[in-house]
C-alpha atoms as a PDB file:
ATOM      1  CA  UNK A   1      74.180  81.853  65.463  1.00  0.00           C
ATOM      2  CA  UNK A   2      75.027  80.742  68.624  1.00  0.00           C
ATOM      3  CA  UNK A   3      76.434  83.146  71.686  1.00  0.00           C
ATOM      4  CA  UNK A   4      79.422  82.034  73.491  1.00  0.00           C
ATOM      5  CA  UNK A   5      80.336  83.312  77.010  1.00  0.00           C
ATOM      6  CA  UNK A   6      83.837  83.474  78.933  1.00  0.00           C
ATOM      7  CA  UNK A   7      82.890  82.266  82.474  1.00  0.00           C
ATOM      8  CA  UNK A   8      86.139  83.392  84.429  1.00  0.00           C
ATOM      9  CA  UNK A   9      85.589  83.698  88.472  1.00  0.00           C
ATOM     10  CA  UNK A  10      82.114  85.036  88.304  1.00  0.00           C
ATOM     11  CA  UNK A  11      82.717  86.908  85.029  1.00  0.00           C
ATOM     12  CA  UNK A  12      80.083  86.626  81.628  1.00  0.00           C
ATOM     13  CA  UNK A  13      81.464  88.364  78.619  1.00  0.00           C
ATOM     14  CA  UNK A  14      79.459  88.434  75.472  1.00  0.00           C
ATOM     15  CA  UNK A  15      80.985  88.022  72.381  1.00  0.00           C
ATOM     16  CA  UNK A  16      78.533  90.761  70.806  1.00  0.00           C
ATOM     17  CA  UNK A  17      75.580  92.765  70.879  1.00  0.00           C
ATOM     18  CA  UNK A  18      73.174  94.950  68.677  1.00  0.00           C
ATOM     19  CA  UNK A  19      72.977  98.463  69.769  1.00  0.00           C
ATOM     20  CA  UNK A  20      70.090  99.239  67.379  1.00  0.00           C
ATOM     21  CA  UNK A  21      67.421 101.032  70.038  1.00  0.00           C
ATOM     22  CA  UNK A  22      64.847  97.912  69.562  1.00  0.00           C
ATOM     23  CA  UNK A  23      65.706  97.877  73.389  1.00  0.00           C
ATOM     24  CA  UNK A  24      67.196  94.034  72.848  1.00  0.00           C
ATOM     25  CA  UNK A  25      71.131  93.689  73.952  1.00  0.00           C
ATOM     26  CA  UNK A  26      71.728  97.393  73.409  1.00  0.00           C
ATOM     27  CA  UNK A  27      74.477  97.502  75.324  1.00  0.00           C
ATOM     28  CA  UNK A  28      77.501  95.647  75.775  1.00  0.00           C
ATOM     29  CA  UNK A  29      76.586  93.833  79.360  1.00  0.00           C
ATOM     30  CA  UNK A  30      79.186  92.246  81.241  1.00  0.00           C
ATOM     31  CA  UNK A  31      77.844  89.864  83.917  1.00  0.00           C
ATOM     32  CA  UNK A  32      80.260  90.043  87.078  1.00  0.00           C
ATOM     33  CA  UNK A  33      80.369  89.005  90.756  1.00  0.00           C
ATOM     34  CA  UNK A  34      80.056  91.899  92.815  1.00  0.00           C
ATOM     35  CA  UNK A  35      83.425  91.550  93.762  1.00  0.00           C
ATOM     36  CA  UNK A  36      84.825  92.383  90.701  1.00  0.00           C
ATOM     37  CA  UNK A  37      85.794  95.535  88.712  1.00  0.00           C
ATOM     38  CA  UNK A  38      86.289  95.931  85.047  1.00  0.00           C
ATOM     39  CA  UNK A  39      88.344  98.134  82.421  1.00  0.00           C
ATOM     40  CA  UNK A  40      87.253  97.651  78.993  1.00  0.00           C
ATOM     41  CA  UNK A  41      89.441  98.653  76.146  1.00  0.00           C
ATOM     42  CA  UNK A  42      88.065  98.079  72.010  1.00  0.00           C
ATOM     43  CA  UNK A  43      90.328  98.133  69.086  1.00  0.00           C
ATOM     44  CA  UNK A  44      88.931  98.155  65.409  1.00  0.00           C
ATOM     45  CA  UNK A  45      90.378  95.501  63.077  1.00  0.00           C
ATOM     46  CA  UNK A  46      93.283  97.984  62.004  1.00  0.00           C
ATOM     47  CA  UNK A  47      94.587  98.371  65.774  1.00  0.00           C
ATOM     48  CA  UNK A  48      92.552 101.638  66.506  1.00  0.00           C
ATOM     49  CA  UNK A  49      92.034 102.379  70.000  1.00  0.00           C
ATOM     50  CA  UNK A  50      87.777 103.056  69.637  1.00  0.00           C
ATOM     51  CA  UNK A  51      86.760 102.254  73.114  1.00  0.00           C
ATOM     52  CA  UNK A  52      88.165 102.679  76.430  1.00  0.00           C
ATOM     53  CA  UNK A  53      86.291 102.771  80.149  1.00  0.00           C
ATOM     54  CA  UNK A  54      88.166 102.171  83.744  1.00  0.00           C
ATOM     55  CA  UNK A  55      85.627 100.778  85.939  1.00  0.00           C
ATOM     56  CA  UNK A  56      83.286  99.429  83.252  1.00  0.00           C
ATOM     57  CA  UNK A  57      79.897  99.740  84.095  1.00  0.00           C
ATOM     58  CA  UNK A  58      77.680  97.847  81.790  1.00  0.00           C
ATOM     59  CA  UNK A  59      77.248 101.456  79.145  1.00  0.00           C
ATOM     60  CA  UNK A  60      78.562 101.039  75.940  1.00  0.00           C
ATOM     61  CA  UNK A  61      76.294 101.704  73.474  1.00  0.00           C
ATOM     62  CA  UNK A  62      78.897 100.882  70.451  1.00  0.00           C
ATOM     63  CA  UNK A  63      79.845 104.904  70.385  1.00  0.00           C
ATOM     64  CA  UNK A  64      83.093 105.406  69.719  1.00  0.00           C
ATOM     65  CA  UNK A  65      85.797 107.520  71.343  1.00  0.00           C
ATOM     66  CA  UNK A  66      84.442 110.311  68.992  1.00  0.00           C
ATOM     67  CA  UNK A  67      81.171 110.330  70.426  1.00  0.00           C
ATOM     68  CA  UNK A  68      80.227 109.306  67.151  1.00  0.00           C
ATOM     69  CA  UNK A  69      78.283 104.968  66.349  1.00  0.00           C
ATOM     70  CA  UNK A  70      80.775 102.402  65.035  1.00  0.00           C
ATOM     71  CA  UNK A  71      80.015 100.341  62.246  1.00  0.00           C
ATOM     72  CA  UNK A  72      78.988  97.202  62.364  1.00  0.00           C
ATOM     73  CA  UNK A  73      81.635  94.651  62.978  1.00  0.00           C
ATOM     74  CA  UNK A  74      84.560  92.492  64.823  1.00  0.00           C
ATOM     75  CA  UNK A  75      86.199  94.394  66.767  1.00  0.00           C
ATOM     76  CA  UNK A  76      88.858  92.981  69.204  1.00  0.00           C
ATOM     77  CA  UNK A  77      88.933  93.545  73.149  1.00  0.00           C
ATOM     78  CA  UNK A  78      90.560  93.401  76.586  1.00  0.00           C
ATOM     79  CA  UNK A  79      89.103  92.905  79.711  1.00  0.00           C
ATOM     80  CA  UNK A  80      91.136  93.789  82.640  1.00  0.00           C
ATOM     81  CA  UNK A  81      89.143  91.854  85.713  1.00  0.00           C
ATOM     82  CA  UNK A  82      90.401  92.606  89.018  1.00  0.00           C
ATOM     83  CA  UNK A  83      89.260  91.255  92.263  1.00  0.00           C
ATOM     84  CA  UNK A  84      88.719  93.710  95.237  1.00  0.00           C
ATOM     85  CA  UNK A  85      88.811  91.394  97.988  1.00  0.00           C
ATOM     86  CA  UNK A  86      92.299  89.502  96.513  1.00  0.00           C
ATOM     87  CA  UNK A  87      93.899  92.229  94.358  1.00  0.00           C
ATOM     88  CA  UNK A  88      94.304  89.715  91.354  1.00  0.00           C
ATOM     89  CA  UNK A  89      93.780  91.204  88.258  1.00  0.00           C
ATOM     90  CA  UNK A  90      93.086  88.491  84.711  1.00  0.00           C
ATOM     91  CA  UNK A  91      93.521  90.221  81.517  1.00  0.00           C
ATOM     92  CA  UNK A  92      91.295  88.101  79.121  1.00  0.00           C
ATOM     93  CA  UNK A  93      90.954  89.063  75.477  1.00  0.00           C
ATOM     94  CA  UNK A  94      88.699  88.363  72.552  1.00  0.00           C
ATOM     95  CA  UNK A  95      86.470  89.787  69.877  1.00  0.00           C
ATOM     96  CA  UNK A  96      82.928  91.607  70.043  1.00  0.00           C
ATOM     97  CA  UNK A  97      80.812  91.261  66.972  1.00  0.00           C
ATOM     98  CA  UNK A  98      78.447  94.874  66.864  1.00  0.00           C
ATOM     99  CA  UNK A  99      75.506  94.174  64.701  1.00  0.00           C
ATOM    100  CA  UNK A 100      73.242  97.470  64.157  1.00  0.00           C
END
């Protein structure tokens, strides 16, 4: 299976990860210009909020909002990007495939 990236303005979103502790894409990494800040909100397939961090950095682990792991899956999200030195903020969606 191939990986396919979003390259927006010095911005690298996966489109999944594994967090299975074999210490391989355990987290879900977003690759950013240091100019840039992230929020980071997941929704399950039914709509479910599961997921939500302002100023995203690079620590979910695929734990829910419970505390508790999600299952493996699709699961839809938004990235808010905004730039610090402009003030423009991109809101780019897509879906995360979590693979345990």
């Amino acid at each position: 299976r191939a990986t396919v990236s979003i390259i927006v303005s010095g911005l690298i979103i996966p489109d999944g990860f594994s967090p299975n502790e074999d210490g391989i894409n355990d987290i879900f990494e977003i690759q950013r210009s240091s100019n840039l800040t992230i929020n980071l909100i997941v929704f399950n397939r039914w709509g479910n909020k599961v997921f939500e961090k302002v100023n995203y950095a690079n620590d979910w682990d695929g734990t829910g909002i419970n505390n508790q792991p999600l299952p493996e899956g699709t699961y839809y999200r938004i990235v808010e990007a905004t730039n610090t030195t402009t003030g423009n903020t991109q809101k780019l969606t897509g879906v995360i495939t979590l693979k345990r």
